[in-house]
Protein backbone atom coordinates (compact mmCIF):
# COMPACT_ATOMS: atom_id res chain seq x y z
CA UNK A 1 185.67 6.81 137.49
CA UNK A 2 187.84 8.91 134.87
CA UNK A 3 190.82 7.14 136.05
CA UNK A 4 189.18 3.98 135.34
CA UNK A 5 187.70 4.65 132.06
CA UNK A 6 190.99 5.82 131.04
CA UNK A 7 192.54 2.67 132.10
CA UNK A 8 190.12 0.43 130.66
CA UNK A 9 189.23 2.28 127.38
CA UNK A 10 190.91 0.40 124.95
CA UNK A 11 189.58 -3.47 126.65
CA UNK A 12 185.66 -2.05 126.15
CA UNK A 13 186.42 -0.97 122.57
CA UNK A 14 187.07 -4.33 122.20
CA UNK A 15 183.71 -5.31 123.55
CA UNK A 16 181.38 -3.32 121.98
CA UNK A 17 181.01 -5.74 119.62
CA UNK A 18 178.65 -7.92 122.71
CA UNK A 19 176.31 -4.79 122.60
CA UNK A 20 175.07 -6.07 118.91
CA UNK A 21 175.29 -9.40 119.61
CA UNK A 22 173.19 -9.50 122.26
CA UNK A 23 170.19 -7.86 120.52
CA UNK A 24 170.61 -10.45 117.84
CA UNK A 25 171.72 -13.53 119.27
CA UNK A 26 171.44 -12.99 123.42
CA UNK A 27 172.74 -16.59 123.60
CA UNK A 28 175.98 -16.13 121.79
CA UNK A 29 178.83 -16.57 124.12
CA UNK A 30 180.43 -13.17 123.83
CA UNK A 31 177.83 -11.41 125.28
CA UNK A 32 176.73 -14.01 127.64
CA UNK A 33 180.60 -14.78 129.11
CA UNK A 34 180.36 -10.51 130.08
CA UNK A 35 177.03 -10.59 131.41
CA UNK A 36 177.90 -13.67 133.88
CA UNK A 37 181.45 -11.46 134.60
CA UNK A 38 178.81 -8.50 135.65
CA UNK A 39 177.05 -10.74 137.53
CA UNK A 40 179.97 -12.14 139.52
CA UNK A 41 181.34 -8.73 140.04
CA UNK A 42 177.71 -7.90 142.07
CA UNK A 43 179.68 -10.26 144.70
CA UNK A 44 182.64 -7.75 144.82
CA UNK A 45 180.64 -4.66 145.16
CA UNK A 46 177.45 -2.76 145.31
CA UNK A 47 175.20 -2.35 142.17
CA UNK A 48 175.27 1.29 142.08
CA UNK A 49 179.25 1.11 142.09
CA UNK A 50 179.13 -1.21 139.38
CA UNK A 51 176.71 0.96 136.92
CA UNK A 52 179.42 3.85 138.09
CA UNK A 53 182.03 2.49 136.67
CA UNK A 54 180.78 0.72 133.24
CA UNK A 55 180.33 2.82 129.85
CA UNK A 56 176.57 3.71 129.82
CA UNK A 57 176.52 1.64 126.39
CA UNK A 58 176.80 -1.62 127.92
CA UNK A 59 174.17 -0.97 130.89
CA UNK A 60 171.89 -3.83 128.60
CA UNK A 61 174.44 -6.20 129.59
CA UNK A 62 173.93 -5.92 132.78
CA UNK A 63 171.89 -7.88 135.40
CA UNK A 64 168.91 -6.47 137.01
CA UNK A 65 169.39 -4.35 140.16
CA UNK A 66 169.43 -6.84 143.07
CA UNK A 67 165.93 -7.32 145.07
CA UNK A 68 163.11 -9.17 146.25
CA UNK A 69 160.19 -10.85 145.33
CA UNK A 70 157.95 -10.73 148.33
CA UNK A 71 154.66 -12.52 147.56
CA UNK A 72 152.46 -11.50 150.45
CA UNK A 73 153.47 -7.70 150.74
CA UNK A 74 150.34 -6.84 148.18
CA UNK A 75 146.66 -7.39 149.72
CA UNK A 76 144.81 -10.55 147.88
CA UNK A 77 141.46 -11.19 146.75
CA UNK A 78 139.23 -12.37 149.77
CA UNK A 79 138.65 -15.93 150.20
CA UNK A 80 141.61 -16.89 148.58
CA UNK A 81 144.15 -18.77 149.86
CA UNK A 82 146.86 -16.12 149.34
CA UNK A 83 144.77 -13.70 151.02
CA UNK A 84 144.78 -16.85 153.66
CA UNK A 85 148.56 -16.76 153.30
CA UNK A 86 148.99 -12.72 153.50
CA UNK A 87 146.74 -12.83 156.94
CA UNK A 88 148.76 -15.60 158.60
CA UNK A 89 152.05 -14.22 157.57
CA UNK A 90 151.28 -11.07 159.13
CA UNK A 91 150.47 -13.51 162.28
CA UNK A 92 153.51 -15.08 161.75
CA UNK A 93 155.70 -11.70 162.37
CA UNK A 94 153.92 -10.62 165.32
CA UNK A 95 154.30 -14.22 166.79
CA UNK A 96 158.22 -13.69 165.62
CA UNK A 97 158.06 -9.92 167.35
CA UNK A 98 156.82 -10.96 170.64
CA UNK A 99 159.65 -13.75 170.94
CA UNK A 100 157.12 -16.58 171.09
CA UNK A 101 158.35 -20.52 170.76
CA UNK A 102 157.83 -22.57 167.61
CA UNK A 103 154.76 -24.23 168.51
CA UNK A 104 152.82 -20.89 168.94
CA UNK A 105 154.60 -19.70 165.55
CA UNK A 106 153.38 -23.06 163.66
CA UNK A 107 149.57 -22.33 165.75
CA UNK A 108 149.91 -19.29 163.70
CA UNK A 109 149.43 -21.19 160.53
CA UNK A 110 146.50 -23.25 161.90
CA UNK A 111 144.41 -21.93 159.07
CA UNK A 112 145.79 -23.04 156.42
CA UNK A 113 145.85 -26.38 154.42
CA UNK A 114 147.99 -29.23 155.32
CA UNK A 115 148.26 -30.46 151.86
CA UNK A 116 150.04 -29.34 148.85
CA UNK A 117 148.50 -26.02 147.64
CA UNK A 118 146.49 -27.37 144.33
CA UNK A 119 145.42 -30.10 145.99
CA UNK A 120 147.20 -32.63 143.83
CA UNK A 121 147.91 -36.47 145.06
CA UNK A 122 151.11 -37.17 145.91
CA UNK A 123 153.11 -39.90 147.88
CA UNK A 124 154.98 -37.47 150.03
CA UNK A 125 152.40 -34.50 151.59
CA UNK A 126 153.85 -31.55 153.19
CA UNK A 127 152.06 -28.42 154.10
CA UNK A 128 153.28 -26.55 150.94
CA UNK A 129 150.97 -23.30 151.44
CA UNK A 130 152.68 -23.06 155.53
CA UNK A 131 155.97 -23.95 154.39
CA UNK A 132 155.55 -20.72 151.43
CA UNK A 133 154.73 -18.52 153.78
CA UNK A 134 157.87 -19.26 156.52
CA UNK A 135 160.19 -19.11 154.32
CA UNK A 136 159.18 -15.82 152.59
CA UNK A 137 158.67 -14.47 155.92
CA UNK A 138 161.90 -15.69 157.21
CA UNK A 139 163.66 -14.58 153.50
CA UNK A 140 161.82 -11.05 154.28
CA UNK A 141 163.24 -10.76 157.75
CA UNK A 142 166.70 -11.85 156.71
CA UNK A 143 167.01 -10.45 153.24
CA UNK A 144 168.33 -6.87 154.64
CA UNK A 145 172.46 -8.56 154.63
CA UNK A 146 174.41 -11.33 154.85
CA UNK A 147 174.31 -11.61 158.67
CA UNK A 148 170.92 -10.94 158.87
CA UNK A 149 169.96 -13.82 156.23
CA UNK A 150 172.70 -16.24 158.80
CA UNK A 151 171.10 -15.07 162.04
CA UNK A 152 167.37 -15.50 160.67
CA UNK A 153 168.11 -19.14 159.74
CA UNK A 154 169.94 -19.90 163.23
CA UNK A 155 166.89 -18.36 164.50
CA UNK A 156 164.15 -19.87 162.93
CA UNK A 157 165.60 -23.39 161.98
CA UNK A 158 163.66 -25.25 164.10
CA UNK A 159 160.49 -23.54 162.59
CA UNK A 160 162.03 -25.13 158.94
CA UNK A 161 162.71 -28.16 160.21
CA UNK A 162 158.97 -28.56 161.51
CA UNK A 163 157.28 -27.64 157.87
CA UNK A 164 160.24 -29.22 155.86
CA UNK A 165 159.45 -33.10 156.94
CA UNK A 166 160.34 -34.49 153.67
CA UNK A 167 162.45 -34.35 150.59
CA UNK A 168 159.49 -32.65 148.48
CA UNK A 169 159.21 -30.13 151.11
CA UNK A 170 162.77 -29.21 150.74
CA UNK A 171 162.64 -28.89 146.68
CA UNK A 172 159.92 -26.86 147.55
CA UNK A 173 162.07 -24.78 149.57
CA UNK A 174 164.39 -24.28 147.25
CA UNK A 175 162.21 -23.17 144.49
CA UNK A 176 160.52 -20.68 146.80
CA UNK A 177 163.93 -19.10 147.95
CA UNK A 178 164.82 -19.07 143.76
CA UNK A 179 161.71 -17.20 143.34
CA UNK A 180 162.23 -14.71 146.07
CA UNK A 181 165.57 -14.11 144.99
CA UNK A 182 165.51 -14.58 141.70
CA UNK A 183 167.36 -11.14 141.11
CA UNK A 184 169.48 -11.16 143.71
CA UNK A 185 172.07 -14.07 142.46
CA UNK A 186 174.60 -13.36 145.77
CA UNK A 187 171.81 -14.28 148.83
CA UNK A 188 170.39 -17.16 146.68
CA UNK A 189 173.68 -18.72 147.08
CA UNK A 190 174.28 -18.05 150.66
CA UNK A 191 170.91 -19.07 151.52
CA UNK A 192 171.25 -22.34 149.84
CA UNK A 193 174.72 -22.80 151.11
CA UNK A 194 173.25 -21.65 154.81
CA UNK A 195 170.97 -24.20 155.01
CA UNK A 196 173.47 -27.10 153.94
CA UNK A 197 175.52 -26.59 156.60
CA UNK A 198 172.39 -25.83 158.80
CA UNK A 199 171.59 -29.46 157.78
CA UNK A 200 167.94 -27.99 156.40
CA UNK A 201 168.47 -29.51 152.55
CA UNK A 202 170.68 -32.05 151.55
């Protein structure tokens, strides 16, 4: 780290100007250009390593600490569908532990709604409350690596292709993987560019 600091000293002097900037005007391309090179460096390295190595003075310039956003790992209200969605997720991993086929893993959804979740009209229904809660359960299962996220959608791509049927369902997949990793910039873009050449979006 010394070594590097050394190294490097004179280059962040010649940053610190972004530090200012980006209380005053976050959208002025100084600061931005160094937060997006922070955020592309998150692909070269791990977090901590990153926050090691960068002059505690520009730690607002960087991008939250990668994560999750798992939407059924807090209990729900009763008699609300996300409580409905918590229960059957839960039924969807023990299906998933016990090895059983996709039709038993789709029975596990039985109780919920076929429709979209506010109950809106639209031309092209999909079961939007089953497909949320397969593909945060799949994300949750997968979201440990890089393999794990490519071995989960090998896995369970069948399951996807059975609650994706239409193009609404997969914009709807997409915002619910943005959601669930909408900190971690790295697995959002494997996932999406997983399931391209797993033919689930187009």
């Amino acid at each position: 780290k010394q070594w590097y600091q050394r190294r490097v000293r004179g280059t962040w002097s010649e940053w610190e100007e972004c530090i200012k900037l980006n209380k005053s005007d976050p959208n002025h391309p100084k600061p931005k250009f160094l937060k997006e090179v922070f955020l592309k460096l998150l692909w070269l390295t791990f977090y901590e390593k990153l926050t090691d190595v960068i002059p505690e003075e520009f730690s607002t310039l960087l991008p939250p600490k990668p994560g999750f956003n798992h939407k059924f790992a807090e209990p729900a209200p009763d008699n609300s569908l996300l409580n409905m969605q918590t229960k059957c997720g839960k039924a969807l991993i023990e299906s998933i532990k016990n090895k059983e086929g996709v039709e038993m893993m789709v029975a596990s959804l039985d109780p919920l709604p076929d429709g979209s979740i506010d109950g809106r009209d639209m031309d092209s229904q999909f079961p939007e409350a089953k497909l949320e809660v397969v593909i945060q359960t799949i994300l949750r299962v997968g979201c440990k690596s890089i393999s794990h996220l490519s071995v989960s959608l090998n896995r369970f791509r069948d399951l996807l292709i059975k609650v994706m049927p239409n193009q609404d369902a997969k914009v709807c997949c997409l915002r619910i993987t943005f959601l669930f990793f909408e900190t971690n910039h790295q697995l959002m873009c494997i996932m999406i560019e997983k399931s391209l050449n797993f033919q689930l979006i187009e």
